[in-house]
Protein backbone atom coordinates (compact mmCIF):
# COMPACT_ATOMS: atom_id res chain seq x y z
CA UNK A 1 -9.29 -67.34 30.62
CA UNK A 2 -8.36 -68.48 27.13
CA UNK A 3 -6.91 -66.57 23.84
CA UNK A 4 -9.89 -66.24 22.36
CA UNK A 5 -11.32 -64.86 25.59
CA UNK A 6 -9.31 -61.60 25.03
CA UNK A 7 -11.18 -58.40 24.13
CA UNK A 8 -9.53 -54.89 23.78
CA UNK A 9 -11.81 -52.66 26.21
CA UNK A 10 -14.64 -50.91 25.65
CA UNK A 11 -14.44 -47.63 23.36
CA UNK A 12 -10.38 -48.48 22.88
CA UNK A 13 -11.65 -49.30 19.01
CA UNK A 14 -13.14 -46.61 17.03
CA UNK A 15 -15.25 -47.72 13.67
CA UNK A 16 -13.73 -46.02 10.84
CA UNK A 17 -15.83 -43.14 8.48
CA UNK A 18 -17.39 -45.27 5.59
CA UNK A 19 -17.77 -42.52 3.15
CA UNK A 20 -20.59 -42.04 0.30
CA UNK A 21 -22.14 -46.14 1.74
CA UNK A 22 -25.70 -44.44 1.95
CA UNK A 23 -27.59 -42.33 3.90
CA UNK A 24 -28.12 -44.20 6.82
CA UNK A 25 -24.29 -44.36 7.36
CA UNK A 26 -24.26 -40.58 7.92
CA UNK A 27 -21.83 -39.82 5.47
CA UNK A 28 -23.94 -40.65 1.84
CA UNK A 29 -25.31 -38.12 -0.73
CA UNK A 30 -22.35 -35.82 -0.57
CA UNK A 31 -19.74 -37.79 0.93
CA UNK A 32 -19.07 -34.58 4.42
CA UNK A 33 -17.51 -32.74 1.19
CA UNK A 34 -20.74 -30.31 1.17
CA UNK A 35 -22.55 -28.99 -1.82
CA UNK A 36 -21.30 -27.37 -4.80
CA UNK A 37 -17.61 -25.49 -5.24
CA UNK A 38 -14.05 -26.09 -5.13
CA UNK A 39 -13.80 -28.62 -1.94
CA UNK A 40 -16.74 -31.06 -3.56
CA UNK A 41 -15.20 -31.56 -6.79
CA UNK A 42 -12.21 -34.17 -7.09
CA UNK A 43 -8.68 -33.07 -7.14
CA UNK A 44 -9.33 -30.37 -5.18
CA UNK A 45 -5.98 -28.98 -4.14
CA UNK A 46 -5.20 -25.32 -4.37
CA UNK A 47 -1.68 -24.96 -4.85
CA UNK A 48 1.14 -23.38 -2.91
CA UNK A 49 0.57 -20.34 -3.93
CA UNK A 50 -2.85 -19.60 -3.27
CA UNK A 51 -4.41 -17.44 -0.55
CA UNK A 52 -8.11 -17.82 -0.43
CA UNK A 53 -8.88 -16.12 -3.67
CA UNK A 54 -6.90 -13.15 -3.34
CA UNK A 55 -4.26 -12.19 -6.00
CA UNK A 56 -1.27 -14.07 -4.96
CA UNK A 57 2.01 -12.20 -3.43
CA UNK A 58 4.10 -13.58 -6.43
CA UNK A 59 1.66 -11.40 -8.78
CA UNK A 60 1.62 -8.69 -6.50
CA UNK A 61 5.20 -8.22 -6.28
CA UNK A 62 6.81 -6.24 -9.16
CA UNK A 63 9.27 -7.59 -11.98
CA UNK A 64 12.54 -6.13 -11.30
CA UNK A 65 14.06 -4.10 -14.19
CA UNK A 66 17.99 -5.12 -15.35
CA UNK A 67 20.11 -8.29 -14.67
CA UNK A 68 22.84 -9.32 -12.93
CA UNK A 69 25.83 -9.88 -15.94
CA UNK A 70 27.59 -13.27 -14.70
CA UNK A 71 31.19 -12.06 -16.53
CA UNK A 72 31.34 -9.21 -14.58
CA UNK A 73 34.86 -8.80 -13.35
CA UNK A 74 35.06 -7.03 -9.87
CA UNK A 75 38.32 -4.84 -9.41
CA UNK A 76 39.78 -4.22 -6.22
CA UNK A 77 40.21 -0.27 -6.04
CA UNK A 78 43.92 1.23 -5.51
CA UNK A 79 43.15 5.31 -5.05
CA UNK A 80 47.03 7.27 -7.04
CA UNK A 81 46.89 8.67 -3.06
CA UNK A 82 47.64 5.69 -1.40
CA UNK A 83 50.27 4.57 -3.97
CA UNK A 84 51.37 8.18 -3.13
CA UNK A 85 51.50 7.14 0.61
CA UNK A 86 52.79 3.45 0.66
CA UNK A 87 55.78 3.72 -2.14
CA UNK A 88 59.10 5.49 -1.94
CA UNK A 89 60.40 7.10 -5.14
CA UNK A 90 61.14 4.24 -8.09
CA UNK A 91 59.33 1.58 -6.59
CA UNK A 92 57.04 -1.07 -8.74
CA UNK A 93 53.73 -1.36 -7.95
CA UNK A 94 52.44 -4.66 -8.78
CA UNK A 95 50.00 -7.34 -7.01
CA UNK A 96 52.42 -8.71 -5.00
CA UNK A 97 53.91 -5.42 -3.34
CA UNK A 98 50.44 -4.04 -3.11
CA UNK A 99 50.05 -7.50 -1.38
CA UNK A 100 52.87 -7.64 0.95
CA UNK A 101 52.03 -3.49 2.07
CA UNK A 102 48.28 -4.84 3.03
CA UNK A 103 46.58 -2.68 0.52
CA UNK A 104 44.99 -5.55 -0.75
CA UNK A 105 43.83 -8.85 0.58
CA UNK A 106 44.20 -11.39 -1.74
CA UNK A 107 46.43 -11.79 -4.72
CA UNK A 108 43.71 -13.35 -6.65
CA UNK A 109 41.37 -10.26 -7.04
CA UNK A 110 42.32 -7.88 -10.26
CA UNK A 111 42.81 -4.79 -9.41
CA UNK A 112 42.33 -1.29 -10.60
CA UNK A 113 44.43 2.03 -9.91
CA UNK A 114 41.99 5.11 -9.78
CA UNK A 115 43.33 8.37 -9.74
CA UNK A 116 41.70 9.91 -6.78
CA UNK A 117 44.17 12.37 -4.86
CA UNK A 118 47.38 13.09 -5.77
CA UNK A 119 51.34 11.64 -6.67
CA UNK A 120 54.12 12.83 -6.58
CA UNK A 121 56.40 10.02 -6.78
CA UNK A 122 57.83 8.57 -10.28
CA UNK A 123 56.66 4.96 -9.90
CA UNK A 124 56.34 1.71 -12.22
CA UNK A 125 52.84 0.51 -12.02
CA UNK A 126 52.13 -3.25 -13.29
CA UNK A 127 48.00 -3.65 -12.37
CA UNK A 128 45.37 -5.31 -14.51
CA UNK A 129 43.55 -1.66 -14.85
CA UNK A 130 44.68 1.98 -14.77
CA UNK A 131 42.00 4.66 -15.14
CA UNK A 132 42.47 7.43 -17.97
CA UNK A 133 42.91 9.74 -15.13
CA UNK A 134 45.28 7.64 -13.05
CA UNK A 135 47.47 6.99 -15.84
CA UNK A 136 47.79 10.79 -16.47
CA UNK A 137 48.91 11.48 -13.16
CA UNK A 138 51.11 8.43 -12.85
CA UNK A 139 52.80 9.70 -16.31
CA UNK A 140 52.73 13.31 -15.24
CA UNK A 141 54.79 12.19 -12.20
CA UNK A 142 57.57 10.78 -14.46
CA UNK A 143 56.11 7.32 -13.56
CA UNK A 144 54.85 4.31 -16.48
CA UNK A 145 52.22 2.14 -16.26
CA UNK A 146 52.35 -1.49 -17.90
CA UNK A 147 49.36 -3.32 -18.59
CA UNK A 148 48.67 -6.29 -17.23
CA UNK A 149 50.51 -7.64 -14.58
């Protein structure tokens, strides 16, 4: 047997489609891309988004109304009540000590004294934000409030 003997075997090699060669190859006239519409036309590609002909979920879904403001500064709420709870009489109330008492997690994060519940202790408070209602109560208490920390 000799190199040039060698033959792959039989049916291992399969003839490639010669597409739109005439009719006699089997695949003239309309090149297996059928007659007419969409699929026989060139650059036929439907898009990501399509579904067949049906309107498309991106149209179907509704616009939502507003926006999300990227300057929005989130405070960290601190309730008159808890300051009420956690201080003694003439303490400050600042990041750090609100900090170091666990009422807040991170020292990073602004924070904001709302005056839910009630105080009774005169304190010092030194937070980025008091609410009008908050403040009242603080002052009402004999307390101050200085803005910002």
């Amino acid at each position: 047997m000799q190199l040039n003997d060698l033959r792959p075997a039989e049916g291992a090699k399969k003839a490639r489609k010669r597409i739109g060669r005439g009719n006699s190859s089997g695949y003239g006239t309309t090149a297996g891309r059928g007659t007419k519409g969409a699929g026989s036309r060139a650059g036929k590609q439907k898009g990501a988004g399509f579904e067949g002909g049906q309107t498309p979920l991106a149209m179907r879904l509704p616009k939502l109304p507003g926006f999300n403001n990227r300057n929005r500064v989130e405070y960290v709420p601190v309730n008159v009540a808890r300051l009420d709870a956690y201080f003694a009489d003439g303490d400050v109330v600042d990041c750090a000590s609100l900090l170091a008492k666990g009422i807040v997690k991170y020292a990073y994060e602004p924070i904001k004294v709302l005056g839910d519940g009630e105080i009774s202790k005169k304190l010092t408070v030194k937070v980025d934000k008091v609410s009008a209602s908050a403040k009242a109560k603080i002052e009402a208490a004999g307390g101050k409030v200085e803005l910002p920390c």
